[in-house]
PDB file of N, CA and C in Angstrom:
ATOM      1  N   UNK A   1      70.146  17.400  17.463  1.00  0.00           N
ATOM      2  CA  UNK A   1      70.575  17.511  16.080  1.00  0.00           C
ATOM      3  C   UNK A   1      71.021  18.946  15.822  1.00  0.00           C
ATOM      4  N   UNK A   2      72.058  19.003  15.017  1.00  0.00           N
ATOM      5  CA  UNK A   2      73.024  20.404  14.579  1.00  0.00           C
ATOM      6  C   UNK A   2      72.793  20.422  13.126  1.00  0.00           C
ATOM      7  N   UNK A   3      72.107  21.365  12.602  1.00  0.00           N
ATOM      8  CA  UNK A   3      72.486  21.339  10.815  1.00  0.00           C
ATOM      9  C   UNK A   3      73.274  22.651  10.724  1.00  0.00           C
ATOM     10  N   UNK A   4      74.817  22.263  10.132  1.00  0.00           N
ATOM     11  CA  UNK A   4      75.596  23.396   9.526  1.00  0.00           C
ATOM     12  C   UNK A   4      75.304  23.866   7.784  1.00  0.00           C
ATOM     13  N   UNK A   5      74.775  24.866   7.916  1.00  0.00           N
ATOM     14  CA  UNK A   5      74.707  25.589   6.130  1.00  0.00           C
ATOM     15  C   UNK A   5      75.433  26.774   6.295  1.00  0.00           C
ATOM     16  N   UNK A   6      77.061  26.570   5.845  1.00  0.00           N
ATOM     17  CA  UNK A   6      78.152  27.691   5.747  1.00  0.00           C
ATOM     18  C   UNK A   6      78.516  27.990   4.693  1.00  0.00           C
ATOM     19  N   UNK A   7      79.464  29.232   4.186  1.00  0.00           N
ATOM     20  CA  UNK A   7      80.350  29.236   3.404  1.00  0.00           C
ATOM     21  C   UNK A   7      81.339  29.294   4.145  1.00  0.00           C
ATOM     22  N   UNK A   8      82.443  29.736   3.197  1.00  0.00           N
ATOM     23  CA  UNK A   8      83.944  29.729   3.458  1.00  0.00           C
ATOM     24  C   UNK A   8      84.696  29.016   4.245  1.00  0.00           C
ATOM     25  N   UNK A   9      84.616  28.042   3.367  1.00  0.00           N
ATOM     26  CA  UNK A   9      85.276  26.929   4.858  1.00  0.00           C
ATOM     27  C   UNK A   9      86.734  26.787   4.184  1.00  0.00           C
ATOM     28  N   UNK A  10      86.798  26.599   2.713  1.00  0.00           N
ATOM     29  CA  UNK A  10      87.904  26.367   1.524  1.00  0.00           C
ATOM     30  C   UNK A  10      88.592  27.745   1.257  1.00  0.00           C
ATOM     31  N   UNK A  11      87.676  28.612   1.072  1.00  0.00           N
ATOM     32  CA  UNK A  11      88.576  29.600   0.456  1.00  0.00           C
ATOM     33  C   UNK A  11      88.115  30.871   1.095  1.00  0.00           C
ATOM     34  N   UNK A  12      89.219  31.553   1.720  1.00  0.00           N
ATOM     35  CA  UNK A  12      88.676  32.675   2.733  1.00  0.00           C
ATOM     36  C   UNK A  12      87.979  33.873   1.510  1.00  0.00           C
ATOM     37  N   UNK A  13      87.244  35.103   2.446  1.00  0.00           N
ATOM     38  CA  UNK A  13      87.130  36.379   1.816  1.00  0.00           C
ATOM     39  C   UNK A  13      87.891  36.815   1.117  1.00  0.00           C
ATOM     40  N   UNK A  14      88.163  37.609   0.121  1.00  0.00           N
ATOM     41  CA  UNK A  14      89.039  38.131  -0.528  1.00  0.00           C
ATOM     42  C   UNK A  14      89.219  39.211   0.117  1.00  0.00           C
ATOM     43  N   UNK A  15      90.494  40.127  -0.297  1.00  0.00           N
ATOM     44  CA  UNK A  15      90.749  41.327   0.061  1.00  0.00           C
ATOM     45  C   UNK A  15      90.932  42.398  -1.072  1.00  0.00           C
ATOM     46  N   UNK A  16      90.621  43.790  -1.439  1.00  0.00           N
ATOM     47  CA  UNK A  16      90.266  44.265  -2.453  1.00  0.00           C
ATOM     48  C   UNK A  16      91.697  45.732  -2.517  1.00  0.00           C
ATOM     49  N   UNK A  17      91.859  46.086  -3.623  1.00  0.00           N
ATOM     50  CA  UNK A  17      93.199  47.348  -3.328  1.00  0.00           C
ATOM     51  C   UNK A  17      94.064  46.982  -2.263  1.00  0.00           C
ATOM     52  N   UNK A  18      94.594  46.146  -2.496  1.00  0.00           N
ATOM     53  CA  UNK A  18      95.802  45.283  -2.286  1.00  0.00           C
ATOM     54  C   UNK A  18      95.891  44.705  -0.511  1.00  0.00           C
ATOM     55  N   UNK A  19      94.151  44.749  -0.359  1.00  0.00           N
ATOM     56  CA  UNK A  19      93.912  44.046   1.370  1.00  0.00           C
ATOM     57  C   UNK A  19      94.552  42.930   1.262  1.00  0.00           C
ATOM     58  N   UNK A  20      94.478  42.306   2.020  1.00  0.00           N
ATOM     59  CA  UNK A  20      94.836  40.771   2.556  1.00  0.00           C
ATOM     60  C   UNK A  20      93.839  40.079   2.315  1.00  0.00           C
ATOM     61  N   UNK A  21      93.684  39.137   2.387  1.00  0.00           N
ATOM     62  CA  UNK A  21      92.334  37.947   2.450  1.00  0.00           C
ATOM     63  C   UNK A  21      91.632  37.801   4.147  1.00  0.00           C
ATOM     64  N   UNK A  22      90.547  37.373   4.301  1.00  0.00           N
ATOM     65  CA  UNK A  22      89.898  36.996   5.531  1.00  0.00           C
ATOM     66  C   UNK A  22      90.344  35.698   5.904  1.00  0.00           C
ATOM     67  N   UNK A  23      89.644  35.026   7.025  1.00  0.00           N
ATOM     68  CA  UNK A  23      90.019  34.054   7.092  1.00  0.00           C
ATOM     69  C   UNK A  23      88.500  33.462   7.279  1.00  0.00           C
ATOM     70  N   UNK A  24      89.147  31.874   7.087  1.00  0.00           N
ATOM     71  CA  UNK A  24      87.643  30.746   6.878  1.00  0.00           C
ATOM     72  C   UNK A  24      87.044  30.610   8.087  1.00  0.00           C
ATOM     73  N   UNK A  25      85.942  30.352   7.712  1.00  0.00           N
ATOM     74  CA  UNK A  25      85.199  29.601   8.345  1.00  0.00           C
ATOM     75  C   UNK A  25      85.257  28.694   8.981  1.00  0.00           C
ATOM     76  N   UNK A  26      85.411  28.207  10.514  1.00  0.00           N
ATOM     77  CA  UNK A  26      85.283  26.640  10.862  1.00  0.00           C
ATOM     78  C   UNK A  26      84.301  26.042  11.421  1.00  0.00           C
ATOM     79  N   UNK A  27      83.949  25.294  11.559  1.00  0.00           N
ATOM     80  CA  UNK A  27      82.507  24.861  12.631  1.00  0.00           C
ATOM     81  C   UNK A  27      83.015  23.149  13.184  1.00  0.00           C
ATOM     82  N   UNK A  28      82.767  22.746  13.953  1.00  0.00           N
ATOM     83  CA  UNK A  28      83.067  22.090  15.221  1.00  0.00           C
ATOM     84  C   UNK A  28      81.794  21.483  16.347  1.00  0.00           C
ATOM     85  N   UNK A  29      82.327  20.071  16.872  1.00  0.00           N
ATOM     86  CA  UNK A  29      81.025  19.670  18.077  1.00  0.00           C
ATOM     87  C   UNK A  29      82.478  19.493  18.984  1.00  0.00           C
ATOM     88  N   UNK A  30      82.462  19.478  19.844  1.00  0.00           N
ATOM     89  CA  UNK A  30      83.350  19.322  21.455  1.00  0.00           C
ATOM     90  C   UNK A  30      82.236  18.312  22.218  1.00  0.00           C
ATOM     91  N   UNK A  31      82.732  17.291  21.977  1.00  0.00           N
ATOM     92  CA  UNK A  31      82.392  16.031  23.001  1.00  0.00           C
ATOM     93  C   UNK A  31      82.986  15.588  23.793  1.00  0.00           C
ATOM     94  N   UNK A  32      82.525  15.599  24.859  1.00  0.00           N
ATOM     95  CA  UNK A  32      83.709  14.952  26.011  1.00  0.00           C
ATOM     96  C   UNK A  32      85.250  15.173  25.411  1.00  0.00           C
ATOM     97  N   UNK A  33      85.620  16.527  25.621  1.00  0.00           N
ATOM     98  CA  UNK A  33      86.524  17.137  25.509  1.00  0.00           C
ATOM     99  C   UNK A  33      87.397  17.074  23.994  1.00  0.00           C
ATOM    100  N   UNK A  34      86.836  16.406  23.025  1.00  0.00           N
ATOM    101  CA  UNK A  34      87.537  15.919  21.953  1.00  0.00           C
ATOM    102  C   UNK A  34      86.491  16.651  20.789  1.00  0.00           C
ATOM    103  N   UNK A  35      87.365  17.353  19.908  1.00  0.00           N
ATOM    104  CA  UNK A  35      86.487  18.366  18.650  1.00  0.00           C
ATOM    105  C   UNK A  35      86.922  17.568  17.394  1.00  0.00           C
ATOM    106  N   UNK A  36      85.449  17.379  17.058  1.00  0.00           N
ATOM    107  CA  UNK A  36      85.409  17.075  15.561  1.00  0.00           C
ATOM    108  C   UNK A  36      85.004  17.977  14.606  1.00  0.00           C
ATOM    109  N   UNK A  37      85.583  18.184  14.017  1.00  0.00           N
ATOM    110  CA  UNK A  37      85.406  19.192  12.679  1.00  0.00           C
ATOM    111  C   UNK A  37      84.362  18.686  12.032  1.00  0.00           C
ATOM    112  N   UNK A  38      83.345  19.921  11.752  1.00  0.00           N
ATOM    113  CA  UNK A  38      82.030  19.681  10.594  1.00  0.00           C
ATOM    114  C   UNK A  38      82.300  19.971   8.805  1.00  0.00           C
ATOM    115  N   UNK A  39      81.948  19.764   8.263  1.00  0.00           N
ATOM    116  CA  UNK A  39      81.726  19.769   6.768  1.00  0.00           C
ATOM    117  C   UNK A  39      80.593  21.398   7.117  1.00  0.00           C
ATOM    118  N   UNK A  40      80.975  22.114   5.616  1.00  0.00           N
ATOM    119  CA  UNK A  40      79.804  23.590   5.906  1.00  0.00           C
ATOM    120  C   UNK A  40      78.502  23.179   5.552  1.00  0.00           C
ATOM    121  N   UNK A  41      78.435  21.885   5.103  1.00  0.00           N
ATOM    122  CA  UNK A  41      76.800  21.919   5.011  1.00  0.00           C
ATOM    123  C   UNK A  41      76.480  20.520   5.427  1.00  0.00           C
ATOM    124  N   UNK A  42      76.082  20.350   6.480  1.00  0.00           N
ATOM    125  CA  UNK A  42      75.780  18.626   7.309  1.00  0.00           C
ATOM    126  C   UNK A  42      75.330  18.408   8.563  1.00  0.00           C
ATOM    127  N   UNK A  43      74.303  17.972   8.755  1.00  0.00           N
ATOM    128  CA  UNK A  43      73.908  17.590   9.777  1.00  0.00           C
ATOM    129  C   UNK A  43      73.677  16.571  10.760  1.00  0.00           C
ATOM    130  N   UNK A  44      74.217  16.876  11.845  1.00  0.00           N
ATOM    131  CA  UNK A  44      75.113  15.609  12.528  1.00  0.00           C
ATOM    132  C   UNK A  44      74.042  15.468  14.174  1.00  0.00           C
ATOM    133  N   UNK A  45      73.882  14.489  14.472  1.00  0.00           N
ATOM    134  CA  UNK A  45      73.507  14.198  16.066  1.00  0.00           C
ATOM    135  C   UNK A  45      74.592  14.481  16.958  1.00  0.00           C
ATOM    136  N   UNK A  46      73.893  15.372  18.053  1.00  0.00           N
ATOM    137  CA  UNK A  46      75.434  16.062  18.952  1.00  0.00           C
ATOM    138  C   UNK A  46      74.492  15.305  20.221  1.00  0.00           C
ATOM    139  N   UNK A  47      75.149  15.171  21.096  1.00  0.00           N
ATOM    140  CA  UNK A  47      74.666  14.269  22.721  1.00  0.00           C
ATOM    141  C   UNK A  47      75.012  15.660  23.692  1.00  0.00           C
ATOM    142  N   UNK A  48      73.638  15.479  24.381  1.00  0.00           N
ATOM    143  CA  UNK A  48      73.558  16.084  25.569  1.00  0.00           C
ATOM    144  C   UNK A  48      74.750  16.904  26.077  1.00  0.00           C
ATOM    145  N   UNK A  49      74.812  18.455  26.274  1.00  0.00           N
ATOM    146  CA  UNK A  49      75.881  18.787  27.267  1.00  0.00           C
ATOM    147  C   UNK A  49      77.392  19.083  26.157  1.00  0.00           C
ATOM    148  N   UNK A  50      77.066  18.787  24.975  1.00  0.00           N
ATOM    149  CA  UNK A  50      78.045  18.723  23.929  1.00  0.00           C
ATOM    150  C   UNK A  50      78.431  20.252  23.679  1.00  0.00           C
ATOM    151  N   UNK A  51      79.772  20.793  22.907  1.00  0.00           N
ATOM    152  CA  UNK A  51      79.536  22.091  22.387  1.00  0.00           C
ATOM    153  C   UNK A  51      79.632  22.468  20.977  1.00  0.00           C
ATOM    154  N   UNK A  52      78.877  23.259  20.620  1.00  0.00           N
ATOM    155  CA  UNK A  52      78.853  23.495  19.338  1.00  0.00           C
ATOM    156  C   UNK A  52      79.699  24.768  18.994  1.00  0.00           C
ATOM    157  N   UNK A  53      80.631  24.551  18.351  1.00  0.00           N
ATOM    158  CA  UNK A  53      81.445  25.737  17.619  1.00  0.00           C
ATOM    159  C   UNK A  53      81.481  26.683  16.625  1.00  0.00           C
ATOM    160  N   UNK A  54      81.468  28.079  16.261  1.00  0.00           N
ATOM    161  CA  UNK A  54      81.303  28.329  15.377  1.00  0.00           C
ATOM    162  C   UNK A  54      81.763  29.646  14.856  1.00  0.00           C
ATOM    163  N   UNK A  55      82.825  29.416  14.100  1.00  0.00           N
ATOM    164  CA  UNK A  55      83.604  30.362  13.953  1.00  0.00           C
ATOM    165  C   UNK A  55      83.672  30.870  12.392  1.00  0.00           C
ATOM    166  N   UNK A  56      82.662  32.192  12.414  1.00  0.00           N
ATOM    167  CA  UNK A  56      82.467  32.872  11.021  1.00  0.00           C
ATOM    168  C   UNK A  56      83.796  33.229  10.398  1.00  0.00           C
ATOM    169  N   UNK A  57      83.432  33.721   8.991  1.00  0.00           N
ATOM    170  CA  UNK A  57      84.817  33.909   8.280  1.00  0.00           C
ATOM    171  C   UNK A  57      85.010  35.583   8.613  1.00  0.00           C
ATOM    172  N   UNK A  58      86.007  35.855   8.598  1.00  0.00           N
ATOM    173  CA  UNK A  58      86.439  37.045   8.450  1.00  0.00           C
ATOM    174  C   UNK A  58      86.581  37.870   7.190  1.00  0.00           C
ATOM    175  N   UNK A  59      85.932  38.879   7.079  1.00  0.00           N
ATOM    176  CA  UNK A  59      86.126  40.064   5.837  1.00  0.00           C
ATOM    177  C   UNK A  59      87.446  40.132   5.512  1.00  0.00           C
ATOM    178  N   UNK A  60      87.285  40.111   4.047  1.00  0.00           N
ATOM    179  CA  UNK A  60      88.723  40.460   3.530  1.00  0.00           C
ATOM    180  C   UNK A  60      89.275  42.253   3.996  1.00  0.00           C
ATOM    181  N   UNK A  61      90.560  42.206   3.843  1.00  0.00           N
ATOM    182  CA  UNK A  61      91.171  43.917   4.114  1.00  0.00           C
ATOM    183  C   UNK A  61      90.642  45.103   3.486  1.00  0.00           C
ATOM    184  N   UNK A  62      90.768  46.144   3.593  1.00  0.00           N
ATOM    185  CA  UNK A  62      90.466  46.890   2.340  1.00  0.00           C
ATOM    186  C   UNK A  62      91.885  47.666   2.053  1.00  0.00           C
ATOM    187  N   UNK A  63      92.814  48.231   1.012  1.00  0.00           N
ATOM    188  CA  UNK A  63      93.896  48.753   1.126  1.00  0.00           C
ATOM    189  C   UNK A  63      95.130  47.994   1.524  1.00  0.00           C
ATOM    190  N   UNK A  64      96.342  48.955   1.543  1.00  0.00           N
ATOM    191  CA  UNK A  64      97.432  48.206   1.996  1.00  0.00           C
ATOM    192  C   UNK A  64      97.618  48.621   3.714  1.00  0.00           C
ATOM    193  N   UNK A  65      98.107  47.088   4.090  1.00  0.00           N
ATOM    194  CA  UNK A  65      98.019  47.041   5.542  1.00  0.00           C
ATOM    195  C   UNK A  65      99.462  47.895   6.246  1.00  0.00           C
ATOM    196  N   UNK A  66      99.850  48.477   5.420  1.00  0.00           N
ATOM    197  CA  UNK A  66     100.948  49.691   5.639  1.00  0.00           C
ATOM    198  C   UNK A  66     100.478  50.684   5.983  1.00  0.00           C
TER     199      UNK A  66
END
């Protein structure tokens, strides 16, 4: 069993004095070679040997990227 409790899966980090935004959050099981996308808060039965994915959000910018 996998329980995902995330944010930012919808709406990335912000970026502040004219940064850019971050990017989301994803989370993921890899079963016999095929990835199903998780919901940020759910907990799912993963089988033996399975992989679990998990890819945090990224900080928004600070400033201009100039």
């Amino acid at each position: 069993m996998v329980t995902i409790v995330g944010e930012r899966v919808r709406h990335a980090p912000w970026g502040v004095k004219g940064g850019k935004p971050g990017s989301c959050a994803r989370y993921s099981v890899i079963v016999e070679g095929k990835e199903m996308l998780l919901d940020s808060k759910q907990t799912v039965r993963v089988p033996a040997h399975s992989v679990i994915r998990i890819m945090t959000p990224g900080g928004g910018g600070y400033g201009s990227p100039e």
